[in-house]
N, C-alpha and C. Protein backbone atom coordinates (compact mmCIF):
# COMPACT_ATOMS: atom_id res chain seq x y z
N UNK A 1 41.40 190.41 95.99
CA UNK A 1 41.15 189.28 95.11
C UNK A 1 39.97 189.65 94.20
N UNK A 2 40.00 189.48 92.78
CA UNK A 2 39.26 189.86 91.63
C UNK A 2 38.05 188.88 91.95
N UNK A 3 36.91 189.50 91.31
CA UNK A 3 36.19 188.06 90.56
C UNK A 3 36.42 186.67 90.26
N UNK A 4 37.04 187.04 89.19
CA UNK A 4 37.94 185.92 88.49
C UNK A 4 38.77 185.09 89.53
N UNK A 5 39.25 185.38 90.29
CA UNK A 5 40.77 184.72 91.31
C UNK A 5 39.24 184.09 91.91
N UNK A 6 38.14 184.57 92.85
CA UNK A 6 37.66 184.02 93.45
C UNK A 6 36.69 182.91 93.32
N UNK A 7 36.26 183.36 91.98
CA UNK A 7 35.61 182.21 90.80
C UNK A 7 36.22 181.06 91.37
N UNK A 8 37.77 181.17 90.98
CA UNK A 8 38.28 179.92 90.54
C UNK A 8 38.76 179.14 91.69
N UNK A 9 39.06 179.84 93.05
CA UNK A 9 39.26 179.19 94.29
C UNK A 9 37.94 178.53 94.58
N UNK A 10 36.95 178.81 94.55
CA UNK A 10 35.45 178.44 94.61
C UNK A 10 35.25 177.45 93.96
N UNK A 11 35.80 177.10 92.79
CA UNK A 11 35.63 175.68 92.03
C UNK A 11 36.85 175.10 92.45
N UNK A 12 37.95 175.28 92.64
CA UNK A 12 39.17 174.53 93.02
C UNK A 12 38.87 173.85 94.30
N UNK A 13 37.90 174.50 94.82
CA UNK A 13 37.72 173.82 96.68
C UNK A 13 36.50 173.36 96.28
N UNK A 14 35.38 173.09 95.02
CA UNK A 14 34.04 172.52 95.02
C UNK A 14 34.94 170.97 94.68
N UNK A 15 35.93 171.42 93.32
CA UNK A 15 36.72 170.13 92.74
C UNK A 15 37.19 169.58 94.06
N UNK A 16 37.88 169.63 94.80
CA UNK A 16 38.67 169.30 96.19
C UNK A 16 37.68 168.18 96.75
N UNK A 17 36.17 168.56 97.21
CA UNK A 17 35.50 168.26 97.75
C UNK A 17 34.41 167.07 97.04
N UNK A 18 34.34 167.58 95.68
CA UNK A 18 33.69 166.13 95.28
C UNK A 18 34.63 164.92 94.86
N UNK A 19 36.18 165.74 94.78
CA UNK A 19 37.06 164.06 94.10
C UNK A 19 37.51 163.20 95.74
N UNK A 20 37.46 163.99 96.93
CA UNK A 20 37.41 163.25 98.41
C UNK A 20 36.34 162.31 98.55
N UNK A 21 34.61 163.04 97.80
CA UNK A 21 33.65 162.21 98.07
C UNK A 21 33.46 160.96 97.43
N UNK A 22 34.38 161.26 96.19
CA UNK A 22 34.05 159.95 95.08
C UNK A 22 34.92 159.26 95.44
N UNK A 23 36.57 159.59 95.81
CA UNK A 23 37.49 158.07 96.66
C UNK A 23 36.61 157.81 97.22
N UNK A 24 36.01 158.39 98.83
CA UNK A 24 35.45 157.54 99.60
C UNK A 24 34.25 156.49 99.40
N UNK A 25 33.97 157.60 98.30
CA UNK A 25 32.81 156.81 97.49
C UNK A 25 32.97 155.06 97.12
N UNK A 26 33.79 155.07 96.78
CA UNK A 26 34.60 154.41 95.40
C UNK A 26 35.72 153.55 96.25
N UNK A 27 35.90 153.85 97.54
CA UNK A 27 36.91 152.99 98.56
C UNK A 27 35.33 152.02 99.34
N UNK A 28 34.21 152.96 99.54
CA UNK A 28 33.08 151.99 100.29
C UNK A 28 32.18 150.99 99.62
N UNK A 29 32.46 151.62 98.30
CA UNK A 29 31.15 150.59 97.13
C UNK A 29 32.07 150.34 95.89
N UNK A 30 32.71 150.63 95.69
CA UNK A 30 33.61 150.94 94.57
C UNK A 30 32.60 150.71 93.30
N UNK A 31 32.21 152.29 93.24
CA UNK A 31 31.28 152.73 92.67
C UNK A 31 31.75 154.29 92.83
N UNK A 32 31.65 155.14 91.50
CA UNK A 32 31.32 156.65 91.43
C UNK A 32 29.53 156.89 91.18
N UNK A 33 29.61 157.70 91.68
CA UNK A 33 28.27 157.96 91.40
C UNK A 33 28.64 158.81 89.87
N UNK A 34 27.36 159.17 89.09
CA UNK A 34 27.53 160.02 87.39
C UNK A 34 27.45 161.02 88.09
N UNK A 35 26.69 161.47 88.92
CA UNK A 35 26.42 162.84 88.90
C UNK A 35 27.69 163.94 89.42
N UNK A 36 28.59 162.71 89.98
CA UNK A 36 29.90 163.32 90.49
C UNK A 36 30.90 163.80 89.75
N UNK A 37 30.63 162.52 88.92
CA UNK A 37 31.53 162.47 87.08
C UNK A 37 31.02 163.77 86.50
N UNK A 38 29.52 164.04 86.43
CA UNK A 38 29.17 164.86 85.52
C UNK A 38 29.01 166.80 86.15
N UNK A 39 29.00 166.26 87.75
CA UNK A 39 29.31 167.86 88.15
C UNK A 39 30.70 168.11 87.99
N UNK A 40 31.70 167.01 88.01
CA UNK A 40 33.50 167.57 87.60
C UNK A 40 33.34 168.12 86.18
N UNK A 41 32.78 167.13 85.25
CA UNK A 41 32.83 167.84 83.84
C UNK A 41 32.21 168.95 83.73
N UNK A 42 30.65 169.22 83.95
CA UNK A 42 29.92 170.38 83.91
C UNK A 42 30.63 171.61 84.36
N UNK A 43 31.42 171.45 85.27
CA UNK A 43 32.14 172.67 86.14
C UNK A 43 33.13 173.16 85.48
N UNK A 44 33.91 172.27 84.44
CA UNK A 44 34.92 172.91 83.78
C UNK A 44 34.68 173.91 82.74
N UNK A 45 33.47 174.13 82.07
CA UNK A 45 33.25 175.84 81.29
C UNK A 45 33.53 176.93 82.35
N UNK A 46 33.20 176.96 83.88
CA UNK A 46 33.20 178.12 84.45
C UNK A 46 34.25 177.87 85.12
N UNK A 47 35.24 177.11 84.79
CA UNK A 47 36.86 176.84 85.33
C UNK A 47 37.25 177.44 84.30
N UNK A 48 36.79 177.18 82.67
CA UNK A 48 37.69 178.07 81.60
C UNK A 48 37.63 179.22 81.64
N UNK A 49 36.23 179.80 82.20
CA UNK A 49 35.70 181.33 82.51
C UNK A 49 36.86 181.45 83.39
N UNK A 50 36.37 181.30 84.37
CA UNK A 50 37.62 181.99 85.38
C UNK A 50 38.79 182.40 85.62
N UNK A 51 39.05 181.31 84.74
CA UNK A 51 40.88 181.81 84.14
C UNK A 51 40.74 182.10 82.83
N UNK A 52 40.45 182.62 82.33
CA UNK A 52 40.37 183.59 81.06
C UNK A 52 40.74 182.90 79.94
N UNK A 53 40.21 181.52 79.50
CA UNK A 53 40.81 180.53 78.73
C UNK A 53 40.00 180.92 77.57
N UNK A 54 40.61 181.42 76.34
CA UNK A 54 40.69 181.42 74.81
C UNK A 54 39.28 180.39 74.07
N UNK A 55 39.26 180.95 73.12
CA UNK A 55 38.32 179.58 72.66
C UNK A 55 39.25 178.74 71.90
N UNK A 56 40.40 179.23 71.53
CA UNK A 56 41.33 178.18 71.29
C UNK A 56 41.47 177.35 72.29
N UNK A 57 41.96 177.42 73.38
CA UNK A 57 42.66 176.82 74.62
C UNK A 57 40.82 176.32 74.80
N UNK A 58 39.90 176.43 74.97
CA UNK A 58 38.82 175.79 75.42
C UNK A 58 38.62 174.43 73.80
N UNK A 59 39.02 175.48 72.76
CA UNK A 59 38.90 173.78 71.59
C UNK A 59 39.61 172.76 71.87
N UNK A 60 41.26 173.21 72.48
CA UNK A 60 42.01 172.39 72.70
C UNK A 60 41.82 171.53 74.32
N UNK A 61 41.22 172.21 75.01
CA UNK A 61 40.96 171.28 76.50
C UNK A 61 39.62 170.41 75.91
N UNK A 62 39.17 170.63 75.38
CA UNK A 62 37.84 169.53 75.10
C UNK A 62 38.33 168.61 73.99
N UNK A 63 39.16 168.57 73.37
CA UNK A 63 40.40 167.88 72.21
C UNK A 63 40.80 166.76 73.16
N UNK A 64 41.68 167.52 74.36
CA UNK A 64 42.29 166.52 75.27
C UNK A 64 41.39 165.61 75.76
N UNK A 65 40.21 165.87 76.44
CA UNK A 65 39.25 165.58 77.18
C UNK A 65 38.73 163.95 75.97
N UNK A 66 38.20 164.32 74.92
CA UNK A 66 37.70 163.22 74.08
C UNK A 66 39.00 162.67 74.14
N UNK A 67 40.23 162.73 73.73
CA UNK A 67 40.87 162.02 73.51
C UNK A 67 41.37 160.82 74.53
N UNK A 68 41.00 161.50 75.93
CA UNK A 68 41.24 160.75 77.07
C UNK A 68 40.59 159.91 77.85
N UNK A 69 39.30 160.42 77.16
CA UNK A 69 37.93 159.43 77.33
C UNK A 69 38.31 158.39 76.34
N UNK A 70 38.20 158.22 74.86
CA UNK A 70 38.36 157.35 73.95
C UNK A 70 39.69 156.60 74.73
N UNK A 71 40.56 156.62 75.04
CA UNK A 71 41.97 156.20 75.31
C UNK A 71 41.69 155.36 76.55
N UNK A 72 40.94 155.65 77.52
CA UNK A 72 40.31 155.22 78.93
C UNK A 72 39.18 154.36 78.38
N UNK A 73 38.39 154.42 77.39
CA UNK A 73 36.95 153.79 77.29
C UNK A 73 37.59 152.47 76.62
N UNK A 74 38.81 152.60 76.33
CA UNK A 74 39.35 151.44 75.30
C UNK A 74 40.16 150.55 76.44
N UNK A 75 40.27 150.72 77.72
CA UNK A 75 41.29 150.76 79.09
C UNK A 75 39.55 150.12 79.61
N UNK A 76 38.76 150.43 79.61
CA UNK A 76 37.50 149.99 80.06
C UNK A 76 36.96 149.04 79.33
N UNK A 77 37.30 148.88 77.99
CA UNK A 77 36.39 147.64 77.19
C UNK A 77 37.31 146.24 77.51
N UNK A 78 38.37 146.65 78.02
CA UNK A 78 39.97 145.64 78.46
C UNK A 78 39.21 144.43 79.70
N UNK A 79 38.74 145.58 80.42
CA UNK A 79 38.11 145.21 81.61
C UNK A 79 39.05 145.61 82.78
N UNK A 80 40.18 146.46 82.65
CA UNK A 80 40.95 147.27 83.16
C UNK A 80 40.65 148.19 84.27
N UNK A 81 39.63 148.89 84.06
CA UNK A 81 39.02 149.94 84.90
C UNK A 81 37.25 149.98 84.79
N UNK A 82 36.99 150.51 85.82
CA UNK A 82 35.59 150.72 85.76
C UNK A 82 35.01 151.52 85.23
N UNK A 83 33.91 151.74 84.74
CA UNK A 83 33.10 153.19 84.37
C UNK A 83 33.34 154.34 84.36
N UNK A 84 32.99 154.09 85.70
CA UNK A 84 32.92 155.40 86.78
C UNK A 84 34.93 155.99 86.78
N UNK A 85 35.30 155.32 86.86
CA UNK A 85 36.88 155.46 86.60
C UNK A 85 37.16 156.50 85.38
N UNK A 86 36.92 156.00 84.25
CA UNK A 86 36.81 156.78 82.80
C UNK A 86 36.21 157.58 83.14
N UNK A 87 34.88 157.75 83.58
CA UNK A 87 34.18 158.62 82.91
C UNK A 87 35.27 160.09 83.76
N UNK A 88 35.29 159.94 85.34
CA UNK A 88 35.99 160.63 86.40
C UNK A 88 37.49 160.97 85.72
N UNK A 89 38.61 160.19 85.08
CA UNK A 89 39.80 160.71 84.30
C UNK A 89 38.89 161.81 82.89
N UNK A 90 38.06 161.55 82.22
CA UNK A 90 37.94 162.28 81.35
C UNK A 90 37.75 163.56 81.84
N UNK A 91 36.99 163.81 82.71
CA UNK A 91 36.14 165.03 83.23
C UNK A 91 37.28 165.66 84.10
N UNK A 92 38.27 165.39 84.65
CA UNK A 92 39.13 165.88 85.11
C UNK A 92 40.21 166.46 84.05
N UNK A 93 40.02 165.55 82.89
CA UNK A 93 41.07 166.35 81.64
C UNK A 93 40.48 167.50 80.73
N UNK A 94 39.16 168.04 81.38
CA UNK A 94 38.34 169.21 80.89
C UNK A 94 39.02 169.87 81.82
N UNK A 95 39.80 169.79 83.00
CA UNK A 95 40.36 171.22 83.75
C UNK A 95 41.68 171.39 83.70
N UNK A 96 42.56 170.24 83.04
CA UNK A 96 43.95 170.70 83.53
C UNK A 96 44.47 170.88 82.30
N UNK A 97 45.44 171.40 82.00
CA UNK A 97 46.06 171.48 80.87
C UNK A 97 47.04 170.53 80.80
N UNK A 98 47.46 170.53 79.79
CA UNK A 98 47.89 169.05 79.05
C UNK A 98 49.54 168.57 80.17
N UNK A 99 50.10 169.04 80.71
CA UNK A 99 51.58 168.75 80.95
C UNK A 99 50.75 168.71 82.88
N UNK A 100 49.58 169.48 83.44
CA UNK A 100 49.14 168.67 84.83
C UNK A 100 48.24 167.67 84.74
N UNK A 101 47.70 167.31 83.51
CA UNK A 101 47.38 166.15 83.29
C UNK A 101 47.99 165.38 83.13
N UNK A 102 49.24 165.15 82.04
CA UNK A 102 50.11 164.17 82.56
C UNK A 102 50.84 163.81 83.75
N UNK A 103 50.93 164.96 84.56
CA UNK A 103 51.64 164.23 85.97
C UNK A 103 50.43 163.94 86.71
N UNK A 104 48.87 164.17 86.50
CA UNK A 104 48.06 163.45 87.21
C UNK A 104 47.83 161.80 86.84
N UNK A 105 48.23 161.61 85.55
CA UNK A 105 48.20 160.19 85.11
C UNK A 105 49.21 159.72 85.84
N UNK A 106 50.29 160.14 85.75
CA UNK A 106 51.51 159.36 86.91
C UNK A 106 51.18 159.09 87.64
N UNK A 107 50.32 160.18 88.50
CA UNK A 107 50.64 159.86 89.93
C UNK A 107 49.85 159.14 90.51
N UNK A 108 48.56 158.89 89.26
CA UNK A 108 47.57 158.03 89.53
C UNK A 108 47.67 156.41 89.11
N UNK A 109 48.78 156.18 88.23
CA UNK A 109 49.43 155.05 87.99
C UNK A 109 50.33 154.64 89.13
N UNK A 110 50.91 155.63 90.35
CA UNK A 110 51.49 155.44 91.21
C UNK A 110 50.67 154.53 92.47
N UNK A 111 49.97 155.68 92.17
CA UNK A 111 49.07 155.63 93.66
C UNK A 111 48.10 154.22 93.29
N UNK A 112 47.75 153.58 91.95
CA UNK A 112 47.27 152.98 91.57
C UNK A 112 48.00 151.20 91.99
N UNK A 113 48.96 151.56 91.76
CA UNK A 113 49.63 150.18 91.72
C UNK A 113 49.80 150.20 93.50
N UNK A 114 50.20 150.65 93.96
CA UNK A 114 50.69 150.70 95.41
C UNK A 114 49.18 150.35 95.45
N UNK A 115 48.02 150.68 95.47
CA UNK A 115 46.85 150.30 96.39
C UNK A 115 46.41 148.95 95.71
N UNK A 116 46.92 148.59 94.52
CA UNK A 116 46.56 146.97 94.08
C UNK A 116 47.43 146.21 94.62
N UNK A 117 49.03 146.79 95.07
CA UNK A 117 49.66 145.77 95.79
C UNK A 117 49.27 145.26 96.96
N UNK A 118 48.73 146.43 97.61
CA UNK A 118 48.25 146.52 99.17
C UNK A 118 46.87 145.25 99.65
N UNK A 119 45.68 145.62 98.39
CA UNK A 119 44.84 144.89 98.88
C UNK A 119 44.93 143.44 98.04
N UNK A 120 46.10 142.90 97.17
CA UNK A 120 46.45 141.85 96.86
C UNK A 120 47.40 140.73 98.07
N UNK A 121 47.85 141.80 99.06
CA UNK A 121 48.60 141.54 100.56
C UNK A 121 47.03 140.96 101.12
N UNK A 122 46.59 141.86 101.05
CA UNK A 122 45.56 141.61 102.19
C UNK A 122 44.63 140.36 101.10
N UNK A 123 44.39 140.42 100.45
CA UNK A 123 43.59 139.06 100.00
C UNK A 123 44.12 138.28 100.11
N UNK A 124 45.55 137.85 100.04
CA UNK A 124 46.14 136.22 100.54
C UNK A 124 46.25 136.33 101.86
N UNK A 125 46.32 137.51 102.92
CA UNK A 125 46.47 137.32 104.70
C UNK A 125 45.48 136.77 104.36
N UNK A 126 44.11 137.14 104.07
CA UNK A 126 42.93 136.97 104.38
C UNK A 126 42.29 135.62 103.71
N UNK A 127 43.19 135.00 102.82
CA UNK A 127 43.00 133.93 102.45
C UNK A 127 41.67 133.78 101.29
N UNK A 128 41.30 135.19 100.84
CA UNK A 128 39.99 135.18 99.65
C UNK A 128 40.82 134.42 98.45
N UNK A 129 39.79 134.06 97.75
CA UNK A 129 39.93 133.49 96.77
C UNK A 129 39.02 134.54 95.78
N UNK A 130 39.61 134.67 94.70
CA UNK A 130 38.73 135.33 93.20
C UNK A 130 39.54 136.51 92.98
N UNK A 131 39.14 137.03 91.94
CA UNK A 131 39.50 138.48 91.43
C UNK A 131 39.17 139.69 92.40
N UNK A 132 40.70 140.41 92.77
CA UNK A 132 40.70 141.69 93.81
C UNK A 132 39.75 142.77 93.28
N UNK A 133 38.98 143.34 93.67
CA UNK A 133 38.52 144.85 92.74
C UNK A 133 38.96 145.72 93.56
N UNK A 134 39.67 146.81 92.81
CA UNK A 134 40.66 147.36 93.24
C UNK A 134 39.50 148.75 93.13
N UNK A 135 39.84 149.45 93.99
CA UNK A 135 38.42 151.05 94.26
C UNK A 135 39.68 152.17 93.65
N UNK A 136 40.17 152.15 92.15
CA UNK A 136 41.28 153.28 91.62
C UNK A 136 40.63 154.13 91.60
N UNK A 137 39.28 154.58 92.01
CA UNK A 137 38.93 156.04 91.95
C UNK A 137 39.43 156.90 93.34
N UNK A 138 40.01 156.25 94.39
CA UNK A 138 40.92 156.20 95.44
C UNK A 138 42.38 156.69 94.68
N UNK A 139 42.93 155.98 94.03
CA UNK A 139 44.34 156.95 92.96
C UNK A 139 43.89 157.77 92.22
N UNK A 140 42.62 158.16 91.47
CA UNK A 140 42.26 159.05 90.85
C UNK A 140 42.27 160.13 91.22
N UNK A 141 41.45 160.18 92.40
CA UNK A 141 40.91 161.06 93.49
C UNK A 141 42.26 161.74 93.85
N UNK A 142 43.91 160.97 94.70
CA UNK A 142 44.19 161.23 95.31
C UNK A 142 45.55 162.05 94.07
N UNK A 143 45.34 161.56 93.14
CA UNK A 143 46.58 162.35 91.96
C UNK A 143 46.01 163.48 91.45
N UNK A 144 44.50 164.01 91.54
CA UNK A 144 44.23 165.12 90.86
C UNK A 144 44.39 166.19 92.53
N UNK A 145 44.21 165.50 93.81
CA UNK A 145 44.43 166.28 94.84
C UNK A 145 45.40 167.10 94.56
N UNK A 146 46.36 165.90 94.57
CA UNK A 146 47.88 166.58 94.71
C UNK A 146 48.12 167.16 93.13
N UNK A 147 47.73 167.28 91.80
CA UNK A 147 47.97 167.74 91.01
C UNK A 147 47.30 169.27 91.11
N UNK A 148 45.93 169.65 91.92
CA UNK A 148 45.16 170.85 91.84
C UNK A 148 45.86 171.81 93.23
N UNK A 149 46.59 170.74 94.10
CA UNK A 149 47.40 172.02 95.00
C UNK A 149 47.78 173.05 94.85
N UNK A 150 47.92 173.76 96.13
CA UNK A 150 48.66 175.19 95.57
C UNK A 150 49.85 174.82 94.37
N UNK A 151 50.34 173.86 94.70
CA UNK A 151 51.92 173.76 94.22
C UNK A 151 52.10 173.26 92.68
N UNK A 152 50.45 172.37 93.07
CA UNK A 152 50.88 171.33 91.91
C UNK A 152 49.99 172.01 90.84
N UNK A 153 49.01 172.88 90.65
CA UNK A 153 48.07 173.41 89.40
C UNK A 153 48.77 174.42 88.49
């Protein structure tokens, strides 16, 4: 295994490990912390290093990246999603390229709705009254898992 190959397993298992900490994060306070947001983004120049990404292909992943922030920050002014939500989809669209980013939006629209159905069950068992807040950095978390797998990157 090169440099390069090991670079990038080394950030693929740092990524692994902080998007587990921010669901749990984000399932206990439903709250991301920034610095989590901002070590996913920070990490993606030496994710482009590693795989030998162009300065084209690096104009165009930071293209995607604003565009997905603006698109999410406008999903956040709704009152749709949280902060920490945006800021965590943007910084994740600094590593994937454009066609595993879209199946991470799926699967996070998947995983998204199934966990608002779930704790909308459990707020009428439970008989609460008010607006559910739903912890989607829990679908965030769990669609870039399965999008950065062996199978799925």
């Amino acid at each position: 295994m090169g440099w390069h190959q090991l670079l990038a397993v080394a950030l693929a298992g740092a990524l692994a490990l902080l998007l587990i900490a921010a669901g749990v994060e984000d399932a206990r306070r439903r709250e991301i912390a920034n610095w989590k947001n901002a070590a996913i983004a920070l990490a993606a120049p030496l994710w482009w290093y590693a795989n030998g990404l162009g300065l084209g292909d690096v104009a165009w992943q930071l293209g995607i990246g604003l565009a997905v922030f603006l698109i999410f920050a406008g999903v956040f002014a709704a009152g749709w999603m949280g902060g920490g939500d945006v800021k965590m989809i943007a910084a994740l669209a600094l590593w994937l390229p454009a066609g595993a980013l879209l199946n991470m939006l799926m699967l996070m629209a998947l995983a998204g709705g199934v966990i608002t159905a779930l704790m909308l069950v459990d707020s009428k068992l439970r008989r609460r009254s008010g607006a559910v807040e739903v912890p989607y950095g829990v679908a965030i978390a769990a669609a870039a898992l399965l999008t950065i797998s062996p199978t799925g990157f």
